[in-house]
C-alpha atoms as a PDB file:
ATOM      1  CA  UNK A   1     -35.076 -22.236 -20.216  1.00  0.00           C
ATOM      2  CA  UNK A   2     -34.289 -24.576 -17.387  1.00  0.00           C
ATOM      3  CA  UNK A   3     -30.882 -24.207 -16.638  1.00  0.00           C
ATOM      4  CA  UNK A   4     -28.185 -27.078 -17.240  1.00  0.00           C
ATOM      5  CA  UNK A   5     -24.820 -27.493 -15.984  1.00  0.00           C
ATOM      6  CA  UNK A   6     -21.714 -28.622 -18.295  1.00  0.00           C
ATOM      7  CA  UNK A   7     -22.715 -32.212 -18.940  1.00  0.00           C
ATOM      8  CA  UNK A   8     -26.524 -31.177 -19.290  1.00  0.00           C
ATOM      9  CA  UNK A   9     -27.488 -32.104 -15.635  1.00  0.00           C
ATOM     10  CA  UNK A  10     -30.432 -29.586 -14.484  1.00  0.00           C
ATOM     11  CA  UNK A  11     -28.802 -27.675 -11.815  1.00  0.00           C
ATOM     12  CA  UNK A  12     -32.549 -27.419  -9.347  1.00  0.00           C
ATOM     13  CA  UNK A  13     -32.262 -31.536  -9.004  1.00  0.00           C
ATOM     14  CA  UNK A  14     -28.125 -30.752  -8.219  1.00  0.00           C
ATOM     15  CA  UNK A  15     -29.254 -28.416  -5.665  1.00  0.00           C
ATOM     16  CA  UNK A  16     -32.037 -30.269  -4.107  1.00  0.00           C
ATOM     17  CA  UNK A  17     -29.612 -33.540  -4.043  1.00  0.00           C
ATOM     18  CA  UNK A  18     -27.002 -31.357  -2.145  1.00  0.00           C
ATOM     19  CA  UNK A  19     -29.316 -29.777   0.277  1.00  0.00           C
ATOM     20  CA  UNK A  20     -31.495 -32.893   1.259  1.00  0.00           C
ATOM     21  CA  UNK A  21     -28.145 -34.727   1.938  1.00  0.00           C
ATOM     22  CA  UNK A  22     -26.135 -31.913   3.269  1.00  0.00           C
ATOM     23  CA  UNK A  23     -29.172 -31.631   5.488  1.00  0.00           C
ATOM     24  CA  UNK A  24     -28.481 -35.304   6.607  1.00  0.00           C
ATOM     25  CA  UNK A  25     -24.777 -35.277   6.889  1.00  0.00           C
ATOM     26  CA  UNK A  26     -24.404 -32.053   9.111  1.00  0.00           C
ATOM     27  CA  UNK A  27     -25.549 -33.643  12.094  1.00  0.00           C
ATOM     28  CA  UNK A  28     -23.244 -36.764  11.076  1.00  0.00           C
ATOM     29  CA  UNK A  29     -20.037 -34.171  11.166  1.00  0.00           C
ATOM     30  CA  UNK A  30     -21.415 -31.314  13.310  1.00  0.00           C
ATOM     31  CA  UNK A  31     -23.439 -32.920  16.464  1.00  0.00           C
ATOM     32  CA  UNK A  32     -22.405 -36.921  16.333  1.00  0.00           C
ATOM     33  CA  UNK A  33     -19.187 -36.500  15.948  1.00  0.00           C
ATOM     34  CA  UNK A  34     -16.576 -32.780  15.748  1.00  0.00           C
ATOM     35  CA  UNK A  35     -15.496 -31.085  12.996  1.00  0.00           C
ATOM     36  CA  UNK A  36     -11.805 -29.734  12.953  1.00  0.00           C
ATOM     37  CA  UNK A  37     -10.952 -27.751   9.666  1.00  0.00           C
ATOM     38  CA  UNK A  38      -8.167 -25.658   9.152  1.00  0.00           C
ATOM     39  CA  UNK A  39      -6.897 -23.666   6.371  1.00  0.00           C
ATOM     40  CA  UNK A  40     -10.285 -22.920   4.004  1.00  0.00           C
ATOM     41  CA  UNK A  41      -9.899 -19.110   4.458  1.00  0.00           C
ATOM     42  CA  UNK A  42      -8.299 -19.610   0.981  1.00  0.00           C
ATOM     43  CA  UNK A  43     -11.394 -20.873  -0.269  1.00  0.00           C
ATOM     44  CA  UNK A  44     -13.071 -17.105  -1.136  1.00  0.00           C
ATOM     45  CA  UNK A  45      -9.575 -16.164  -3.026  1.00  0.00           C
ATOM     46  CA  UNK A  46      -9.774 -19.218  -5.382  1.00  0.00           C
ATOM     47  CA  UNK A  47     -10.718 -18.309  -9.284  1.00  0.00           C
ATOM     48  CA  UNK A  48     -13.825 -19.823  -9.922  1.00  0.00           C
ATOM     49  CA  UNK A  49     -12.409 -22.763 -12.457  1.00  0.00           C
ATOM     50  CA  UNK A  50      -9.707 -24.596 -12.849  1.00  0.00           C
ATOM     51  CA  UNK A  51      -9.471 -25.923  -9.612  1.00  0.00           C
ATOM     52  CA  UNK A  52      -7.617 -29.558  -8.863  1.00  0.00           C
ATOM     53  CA  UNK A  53      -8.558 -30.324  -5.369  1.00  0.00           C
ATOM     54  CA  UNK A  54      -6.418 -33.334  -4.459  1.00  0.00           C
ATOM     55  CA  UNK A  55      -7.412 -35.850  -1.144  1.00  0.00           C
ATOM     56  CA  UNK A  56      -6.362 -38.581   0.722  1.00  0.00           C
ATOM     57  CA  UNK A  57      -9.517 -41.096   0.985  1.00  0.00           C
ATOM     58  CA  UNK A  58     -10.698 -43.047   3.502  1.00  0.00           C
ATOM     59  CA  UNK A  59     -14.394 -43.526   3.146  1.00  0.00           C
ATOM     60  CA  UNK A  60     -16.085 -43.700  -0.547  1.00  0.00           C
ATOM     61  CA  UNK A  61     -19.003 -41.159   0.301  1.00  0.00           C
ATOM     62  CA  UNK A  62     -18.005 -39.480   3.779  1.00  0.00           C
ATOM     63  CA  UNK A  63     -14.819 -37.843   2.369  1.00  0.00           C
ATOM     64  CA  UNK A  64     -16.096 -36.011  -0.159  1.00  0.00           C
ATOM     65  CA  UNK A  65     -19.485 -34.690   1.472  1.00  0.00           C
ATOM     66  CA  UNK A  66     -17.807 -33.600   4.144  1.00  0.00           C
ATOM     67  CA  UNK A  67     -15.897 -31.381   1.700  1.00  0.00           C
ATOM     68  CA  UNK A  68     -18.872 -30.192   0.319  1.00  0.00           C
ATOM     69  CA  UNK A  69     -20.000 -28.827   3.580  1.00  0.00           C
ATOM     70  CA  UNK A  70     -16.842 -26.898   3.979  1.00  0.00           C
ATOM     71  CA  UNK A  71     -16.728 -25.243   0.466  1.00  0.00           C
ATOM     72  CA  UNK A  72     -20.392 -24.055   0.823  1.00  0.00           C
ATOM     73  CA  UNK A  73     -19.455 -22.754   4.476  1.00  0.00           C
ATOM     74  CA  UNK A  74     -16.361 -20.904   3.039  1.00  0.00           C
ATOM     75  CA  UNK A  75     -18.481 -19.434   0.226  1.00  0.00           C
ATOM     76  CA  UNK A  76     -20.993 -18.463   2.116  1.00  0.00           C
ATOM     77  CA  UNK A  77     -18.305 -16.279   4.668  1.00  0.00           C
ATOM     78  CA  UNK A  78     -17.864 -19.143   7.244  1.00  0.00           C
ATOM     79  CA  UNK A  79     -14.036 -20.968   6.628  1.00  0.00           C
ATOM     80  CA  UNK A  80     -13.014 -23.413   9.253  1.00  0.00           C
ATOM     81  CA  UNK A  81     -16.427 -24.350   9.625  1.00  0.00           C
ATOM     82  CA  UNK A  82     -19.828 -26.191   8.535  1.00  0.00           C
ATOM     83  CA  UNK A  83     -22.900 -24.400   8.801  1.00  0.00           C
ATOM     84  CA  UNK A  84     -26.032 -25.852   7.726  1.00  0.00           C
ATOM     85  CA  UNK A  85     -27.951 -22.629   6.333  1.00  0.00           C
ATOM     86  CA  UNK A  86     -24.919 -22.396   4.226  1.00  0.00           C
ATOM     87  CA  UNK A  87     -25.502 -25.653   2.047  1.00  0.00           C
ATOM     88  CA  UNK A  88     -28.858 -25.398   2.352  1.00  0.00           C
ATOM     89  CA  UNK A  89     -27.959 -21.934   0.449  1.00  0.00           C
ATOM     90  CA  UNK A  90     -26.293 -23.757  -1.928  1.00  0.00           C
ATOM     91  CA  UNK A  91     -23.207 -21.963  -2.655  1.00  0.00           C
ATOM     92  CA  UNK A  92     -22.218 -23.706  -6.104  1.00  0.00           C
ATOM     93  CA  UNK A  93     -23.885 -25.795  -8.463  1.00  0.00           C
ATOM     94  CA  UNK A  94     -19.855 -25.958 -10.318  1.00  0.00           C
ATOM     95  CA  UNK A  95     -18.307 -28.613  -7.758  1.00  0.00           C
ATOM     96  CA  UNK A  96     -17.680 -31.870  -8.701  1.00  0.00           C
ATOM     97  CA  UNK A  97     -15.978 -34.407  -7.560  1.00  0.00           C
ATOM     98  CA  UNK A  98     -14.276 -37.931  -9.464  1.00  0.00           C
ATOM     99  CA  UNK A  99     -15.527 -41.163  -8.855  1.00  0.00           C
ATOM    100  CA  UNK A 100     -14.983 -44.976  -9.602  1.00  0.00           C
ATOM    101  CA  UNK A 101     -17.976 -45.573 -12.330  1.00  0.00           C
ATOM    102  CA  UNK A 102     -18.610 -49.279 -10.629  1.00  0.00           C
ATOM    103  CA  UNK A 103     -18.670 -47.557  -6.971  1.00  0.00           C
ATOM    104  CA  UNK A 104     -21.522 -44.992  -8.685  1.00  0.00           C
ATOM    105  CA  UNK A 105     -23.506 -47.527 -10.307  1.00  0.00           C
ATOM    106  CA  UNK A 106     -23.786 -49.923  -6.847  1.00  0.00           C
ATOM    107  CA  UNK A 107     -27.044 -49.129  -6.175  1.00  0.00           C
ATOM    108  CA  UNK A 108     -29.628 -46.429  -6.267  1.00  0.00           C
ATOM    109  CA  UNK A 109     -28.164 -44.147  -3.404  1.00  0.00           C
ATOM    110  CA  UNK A 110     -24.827 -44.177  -5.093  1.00  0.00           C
ATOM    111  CA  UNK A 111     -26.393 -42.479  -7.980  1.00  0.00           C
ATOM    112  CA  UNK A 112     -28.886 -40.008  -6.340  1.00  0.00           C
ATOM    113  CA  UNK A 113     -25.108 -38.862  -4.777  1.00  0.00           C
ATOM    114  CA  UNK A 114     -23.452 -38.896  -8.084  1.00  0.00           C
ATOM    115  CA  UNK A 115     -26.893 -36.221  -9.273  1.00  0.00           C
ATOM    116  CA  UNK A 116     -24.391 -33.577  -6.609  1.00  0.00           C
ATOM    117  CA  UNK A 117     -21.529 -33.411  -9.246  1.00  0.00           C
ATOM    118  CA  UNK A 118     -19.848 -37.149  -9.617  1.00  0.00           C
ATOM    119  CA  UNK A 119     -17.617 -37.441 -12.594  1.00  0.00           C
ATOM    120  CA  UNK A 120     -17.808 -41.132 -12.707  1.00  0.00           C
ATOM    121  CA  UNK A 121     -14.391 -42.793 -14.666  1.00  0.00           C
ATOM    122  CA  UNK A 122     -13.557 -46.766 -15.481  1.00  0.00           C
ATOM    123  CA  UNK A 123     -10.849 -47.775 -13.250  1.00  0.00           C
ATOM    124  CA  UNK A 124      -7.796 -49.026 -15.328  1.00  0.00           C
ATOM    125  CA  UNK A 125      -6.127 -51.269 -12.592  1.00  0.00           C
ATOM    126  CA  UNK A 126      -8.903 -52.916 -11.009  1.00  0.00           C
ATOM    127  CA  UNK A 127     -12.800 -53.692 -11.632  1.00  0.00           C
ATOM    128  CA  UNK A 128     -15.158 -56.047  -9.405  1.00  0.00           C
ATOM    129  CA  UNK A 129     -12.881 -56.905  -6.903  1.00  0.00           C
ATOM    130  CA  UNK A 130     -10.159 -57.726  -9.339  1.00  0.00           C
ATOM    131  CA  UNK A 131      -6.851 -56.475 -11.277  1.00  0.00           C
ATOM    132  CA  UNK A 132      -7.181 -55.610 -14.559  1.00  0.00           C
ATOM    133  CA  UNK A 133      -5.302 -53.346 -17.075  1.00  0.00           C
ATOM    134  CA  UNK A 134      -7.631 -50.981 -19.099  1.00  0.00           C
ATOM    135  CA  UNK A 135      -5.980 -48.336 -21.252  1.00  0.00           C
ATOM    136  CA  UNK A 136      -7.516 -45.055 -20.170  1.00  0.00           C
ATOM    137  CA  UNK A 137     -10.877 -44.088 -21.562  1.00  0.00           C
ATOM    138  CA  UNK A 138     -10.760 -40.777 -23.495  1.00  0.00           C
ATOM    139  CA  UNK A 139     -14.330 -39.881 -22.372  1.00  0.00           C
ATOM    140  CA  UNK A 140     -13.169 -39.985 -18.770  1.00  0.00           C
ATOM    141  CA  UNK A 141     -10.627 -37.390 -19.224  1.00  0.00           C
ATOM    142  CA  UNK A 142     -12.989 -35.032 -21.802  1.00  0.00           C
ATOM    143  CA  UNK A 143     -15.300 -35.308 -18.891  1.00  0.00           C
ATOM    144  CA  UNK A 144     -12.300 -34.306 -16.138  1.00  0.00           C
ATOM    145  CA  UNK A 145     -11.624 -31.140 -18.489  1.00  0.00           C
ATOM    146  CA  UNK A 146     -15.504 -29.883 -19.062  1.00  0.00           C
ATOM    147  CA  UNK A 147     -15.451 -29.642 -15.205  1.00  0.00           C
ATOM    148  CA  UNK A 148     -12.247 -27.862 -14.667  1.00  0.00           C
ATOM    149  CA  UNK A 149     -13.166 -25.027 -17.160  1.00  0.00           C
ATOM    150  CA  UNK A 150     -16.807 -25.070 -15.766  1.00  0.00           C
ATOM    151  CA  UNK A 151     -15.999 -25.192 -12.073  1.00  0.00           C
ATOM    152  CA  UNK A 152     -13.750 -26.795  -9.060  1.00  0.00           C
ATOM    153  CA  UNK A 153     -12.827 -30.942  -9.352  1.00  0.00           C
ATOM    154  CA  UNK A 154     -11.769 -32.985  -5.783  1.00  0.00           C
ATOM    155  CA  UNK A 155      -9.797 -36.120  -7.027  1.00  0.00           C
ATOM    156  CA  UNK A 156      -8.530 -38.812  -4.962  1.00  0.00           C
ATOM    157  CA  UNK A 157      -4.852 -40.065  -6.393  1.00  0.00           C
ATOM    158  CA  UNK A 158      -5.035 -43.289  -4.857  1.00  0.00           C
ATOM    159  CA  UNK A 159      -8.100 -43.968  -6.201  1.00  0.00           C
ATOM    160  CA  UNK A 160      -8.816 -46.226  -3.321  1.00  0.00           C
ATOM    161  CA  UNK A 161      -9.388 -45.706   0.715  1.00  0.00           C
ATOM    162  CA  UNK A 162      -6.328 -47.797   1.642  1.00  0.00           C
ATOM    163  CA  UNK A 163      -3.680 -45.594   3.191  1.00  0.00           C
ATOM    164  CA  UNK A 164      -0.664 -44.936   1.389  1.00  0.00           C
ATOM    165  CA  UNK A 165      -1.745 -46.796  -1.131  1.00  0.00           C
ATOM    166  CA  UNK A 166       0.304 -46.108  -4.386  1.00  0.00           C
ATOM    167  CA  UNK A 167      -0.934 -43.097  -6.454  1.00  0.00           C
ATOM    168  CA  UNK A 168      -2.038 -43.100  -9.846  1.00  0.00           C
ATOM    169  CA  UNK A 169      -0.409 -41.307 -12.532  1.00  0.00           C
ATOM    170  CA  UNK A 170      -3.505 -40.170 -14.261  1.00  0.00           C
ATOM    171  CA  UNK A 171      -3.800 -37.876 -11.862  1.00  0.00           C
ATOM    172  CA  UNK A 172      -0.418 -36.130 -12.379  1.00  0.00           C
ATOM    173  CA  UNK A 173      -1.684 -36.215 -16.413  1.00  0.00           C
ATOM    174  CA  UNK A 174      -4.582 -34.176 -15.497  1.00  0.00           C
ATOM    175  CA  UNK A 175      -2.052 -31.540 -13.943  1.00  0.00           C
ATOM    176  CA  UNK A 176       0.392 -31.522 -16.779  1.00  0.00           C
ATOM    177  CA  UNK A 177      -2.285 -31.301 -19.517  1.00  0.00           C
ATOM    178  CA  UNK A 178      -4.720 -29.277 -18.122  1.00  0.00           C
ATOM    179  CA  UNK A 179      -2.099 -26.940 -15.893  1.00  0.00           C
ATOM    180  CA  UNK A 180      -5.021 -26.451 -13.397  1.00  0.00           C
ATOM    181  CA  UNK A 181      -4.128 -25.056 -10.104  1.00  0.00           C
ATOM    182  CA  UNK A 182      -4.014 -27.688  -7.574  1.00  0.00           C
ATOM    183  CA  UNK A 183      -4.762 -27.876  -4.030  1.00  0.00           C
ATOM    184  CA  UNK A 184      -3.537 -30.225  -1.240  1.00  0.00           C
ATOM    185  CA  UNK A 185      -6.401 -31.407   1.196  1.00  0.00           C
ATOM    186  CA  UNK A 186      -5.283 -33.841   3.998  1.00  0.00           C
ATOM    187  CA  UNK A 187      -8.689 -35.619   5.915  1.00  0.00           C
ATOM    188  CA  UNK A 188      -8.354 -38.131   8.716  1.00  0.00           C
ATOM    189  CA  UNK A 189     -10.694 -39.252  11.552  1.00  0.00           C
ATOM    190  CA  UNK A 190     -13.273 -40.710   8.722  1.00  0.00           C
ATOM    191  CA  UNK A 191     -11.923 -44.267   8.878  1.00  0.00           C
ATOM    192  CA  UNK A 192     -12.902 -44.782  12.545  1.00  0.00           C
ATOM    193  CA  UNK A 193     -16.062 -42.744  12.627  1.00  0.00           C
ATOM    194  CA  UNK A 194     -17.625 -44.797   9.484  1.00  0.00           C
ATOM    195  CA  UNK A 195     -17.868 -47.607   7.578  1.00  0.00           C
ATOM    196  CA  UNK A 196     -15.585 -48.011   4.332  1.00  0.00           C
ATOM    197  CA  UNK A 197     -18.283 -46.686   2.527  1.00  0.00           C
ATOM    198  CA  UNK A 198     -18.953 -44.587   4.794  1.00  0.00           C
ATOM    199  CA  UNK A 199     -22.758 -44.440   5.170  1.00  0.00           C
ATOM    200  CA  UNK A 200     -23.163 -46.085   8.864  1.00  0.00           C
ATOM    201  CA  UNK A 201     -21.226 -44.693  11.714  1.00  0.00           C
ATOM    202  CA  UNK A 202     -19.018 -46.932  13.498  1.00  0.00           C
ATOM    203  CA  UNK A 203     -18.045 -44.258  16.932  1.00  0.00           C
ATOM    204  CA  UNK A 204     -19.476 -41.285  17.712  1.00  0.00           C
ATOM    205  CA  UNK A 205     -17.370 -37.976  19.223  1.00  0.00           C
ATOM    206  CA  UNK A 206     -14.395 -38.306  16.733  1.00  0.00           C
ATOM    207  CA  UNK A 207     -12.888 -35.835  15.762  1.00  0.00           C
ATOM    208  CA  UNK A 208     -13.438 -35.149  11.214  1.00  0.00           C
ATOM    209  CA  UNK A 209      -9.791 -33.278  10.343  1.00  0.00           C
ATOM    210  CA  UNK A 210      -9.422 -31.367   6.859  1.00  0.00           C
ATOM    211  CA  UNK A 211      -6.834 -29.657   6.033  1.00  0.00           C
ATOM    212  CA  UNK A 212      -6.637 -27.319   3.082  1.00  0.00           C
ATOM    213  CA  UNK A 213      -3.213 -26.120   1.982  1.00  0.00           C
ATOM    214  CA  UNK A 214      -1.775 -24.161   0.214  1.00  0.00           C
ATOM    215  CA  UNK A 215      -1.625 -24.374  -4.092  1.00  0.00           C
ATOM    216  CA  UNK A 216       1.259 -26.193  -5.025  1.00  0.00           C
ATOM    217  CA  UNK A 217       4.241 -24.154  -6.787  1.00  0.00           C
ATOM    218  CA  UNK A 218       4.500 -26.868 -10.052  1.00  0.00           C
ATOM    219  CA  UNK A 219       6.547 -26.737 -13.059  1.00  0.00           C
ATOM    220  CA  UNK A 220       3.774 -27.971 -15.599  1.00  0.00           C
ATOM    221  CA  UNK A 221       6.560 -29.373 -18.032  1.00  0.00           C
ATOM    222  CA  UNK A 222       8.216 -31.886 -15.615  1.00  0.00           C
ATOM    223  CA  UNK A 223       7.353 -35.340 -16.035  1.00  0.00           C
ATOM    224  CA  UNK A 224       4.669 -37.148 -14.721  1.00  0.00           C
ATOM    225  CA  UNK A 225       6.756 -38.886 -11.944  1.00  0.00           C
ATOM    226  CA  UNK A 226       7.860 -35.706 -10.329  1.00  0.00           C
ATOM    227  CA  UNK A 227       4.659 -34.212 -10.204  1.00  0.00           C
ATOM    228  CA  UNK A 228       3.014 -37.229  -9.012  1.00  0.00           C
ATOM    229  CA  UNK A 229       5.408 -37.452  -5.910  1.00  0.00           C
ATOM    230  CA  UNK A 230       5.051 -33.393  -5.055  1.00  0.00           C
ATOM    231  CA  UNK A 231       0.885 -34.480  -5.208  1.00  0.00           C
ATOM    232  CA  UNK A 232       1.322 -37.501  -2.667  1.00  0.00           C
ATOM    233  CA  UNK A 233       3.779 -35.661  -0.730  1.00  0.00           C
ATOM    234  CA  UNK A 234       1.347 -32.754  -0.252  1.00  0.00           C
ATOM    235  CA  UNK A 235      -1.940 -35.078   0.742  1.00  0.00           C
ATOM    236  CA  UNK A 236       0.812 -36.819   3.584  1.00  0.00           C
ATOM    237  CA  UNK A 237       0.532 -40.338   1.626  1.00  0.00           C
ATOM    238  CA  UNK A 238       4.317 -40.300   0.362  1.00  0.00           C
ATOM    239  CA  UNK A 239       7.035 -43.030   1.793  1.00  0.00           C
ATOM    240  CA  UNK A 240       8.038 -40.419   4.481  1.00  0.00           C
ATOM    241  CA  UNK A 241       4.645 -40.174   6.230  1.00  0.00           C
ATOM    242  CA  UNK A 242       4.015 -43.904   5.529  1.00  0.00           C
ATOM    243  CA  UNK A 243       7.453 -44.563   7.924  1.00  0.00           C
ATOM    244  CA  UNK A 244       6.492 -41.819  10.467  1.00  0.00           C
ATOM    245  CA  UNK A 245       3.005 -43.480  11.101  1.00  0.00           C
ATOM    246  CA  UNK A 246       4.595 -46.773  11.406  1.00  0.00           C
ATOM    247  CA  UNK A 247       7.513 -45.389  13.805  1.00  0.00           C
ATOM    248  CA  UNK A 248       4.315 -43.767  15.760  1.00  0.00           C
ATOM    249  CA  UNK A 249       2.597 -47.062  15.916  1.00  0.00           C
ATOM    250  CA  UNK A 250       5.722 -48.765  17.101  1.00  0.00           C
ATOM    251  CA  UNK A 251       6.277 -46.518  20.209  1.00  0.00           C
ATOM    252  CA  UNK A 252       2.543 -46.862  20.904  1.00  0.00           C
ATOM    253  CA  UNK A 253       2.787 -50.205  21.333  1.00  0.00           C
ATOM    254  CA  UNK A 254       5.864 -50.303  23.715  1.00  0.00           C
END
């Protein structure tokens, strides 16, 4: 039999979706412009489910193919980098990564993309441009927890590319219900190299930073505040950085 995935997607279109685009995007992040990853050593040592990766965002599509290339790299023996035999290898078919459902349904690029592992999930503070308030969908989480027992999940708190935007507190009820074990990534330099969607560049030669930290020590039972603060603290979008980057604008400008 043809083999299927956890929400029945035929994993030979997942990989030919991931290595026709990470074919695409390495010269985007490798030759236009410089890679600068630190930290995915830890990659290898992860179990192979259960994984919360949590992100800043700044672009809706570069973010999270970027990350792409660096978990294939780091599975294939090559942290810290992005090597294009190693998603053309295809490392993992068990990656997936959440996604505004209206951002996946714009179009038919969006949703080739989404075929490489998008958990698409109805916003519940805005839609179309506007605010709304939606109670949250029980699919969307059922989905969220099929992925983390099949595999790895990137989620972006803020659910938006606006920095230091306020994060959401579904996130932190992922992390108390599911008790997956999360991990911090921190990415800059997407903002200026692409658009907000980021499919066109903008500059070449800047620099694409991810960090990868270290799993965060939580205490599963503490409410949904706390652990939502120790999440935005670790992806550098909490109050403290938000003041530091304004202090460092400041003294630029003098």
């Amino acid at each position: 039999m043809i083999k299927k995935d956890t929400f029945g997607q035929f994993i030979f279109l997942k990989k030919i979706v991931i290595r026709v685009f990470g074919a695409i995007t390495y010269f985007r992040y490798k030759v236009i412009n410089t890679p600068k990853i630190i930290g995915a050593e830890i990659i290898k040592d992860l179990p192979s489910e259960n994984i919360l990766f949590v992100s800043n965002h700044q672009t809706y599509y570069a973010d999270v193919s970027f990350m792409f290339h660096v978990i294939h790299s780091s599975l294939d023996g090559k942290p810290n980098k992005i090597k294009l035999w190693s998603i053309l290898k295809c490392m993992t078919t068990n990656f997936f990564f959440v996604a505004a459902e209206e951002t996946m349904q714009a179009g038919i690029l969006p949703k080739i993309l989404g075929l490489a592992g998008a958990i698409s999930i109805k916003r519940t503070w805005r839609e179309a441009g506007k605010d709304i308030k939606r109670k949250v969908d029980r699919k969307d989480t059922d989905s969220i927890e099929k992925a983390l027992k099949s595999g790895w999940v990137v989620t972006f708190p803020q659910g938006t590319t606006k920095p230091y935007a306020e994060g959401r507190k579904g996130t932190a009820h992922i992390i108390k219900n599911y008790n997956p074990i999360v991990v911090p990534v921190v990415i800059n330099g997407f903002r200026r190299a692409f658009d907000k969607k980021g499919l066109f560049l903008k500059k070449r030669g800047v620099e694409l930073q991810l960090t990868i930290k270290e799993p965060l020590q939580l205490d599963y039972s503490d409410n949904v505040e706390n652990i939502l603060y120790k999440v935005m603290d670790s992806i550098e979008q909490s109050e403290k950085f938000e003041w530091r980057s304004n202090e460092f604008v400041k003294s630029e400008s003098v």
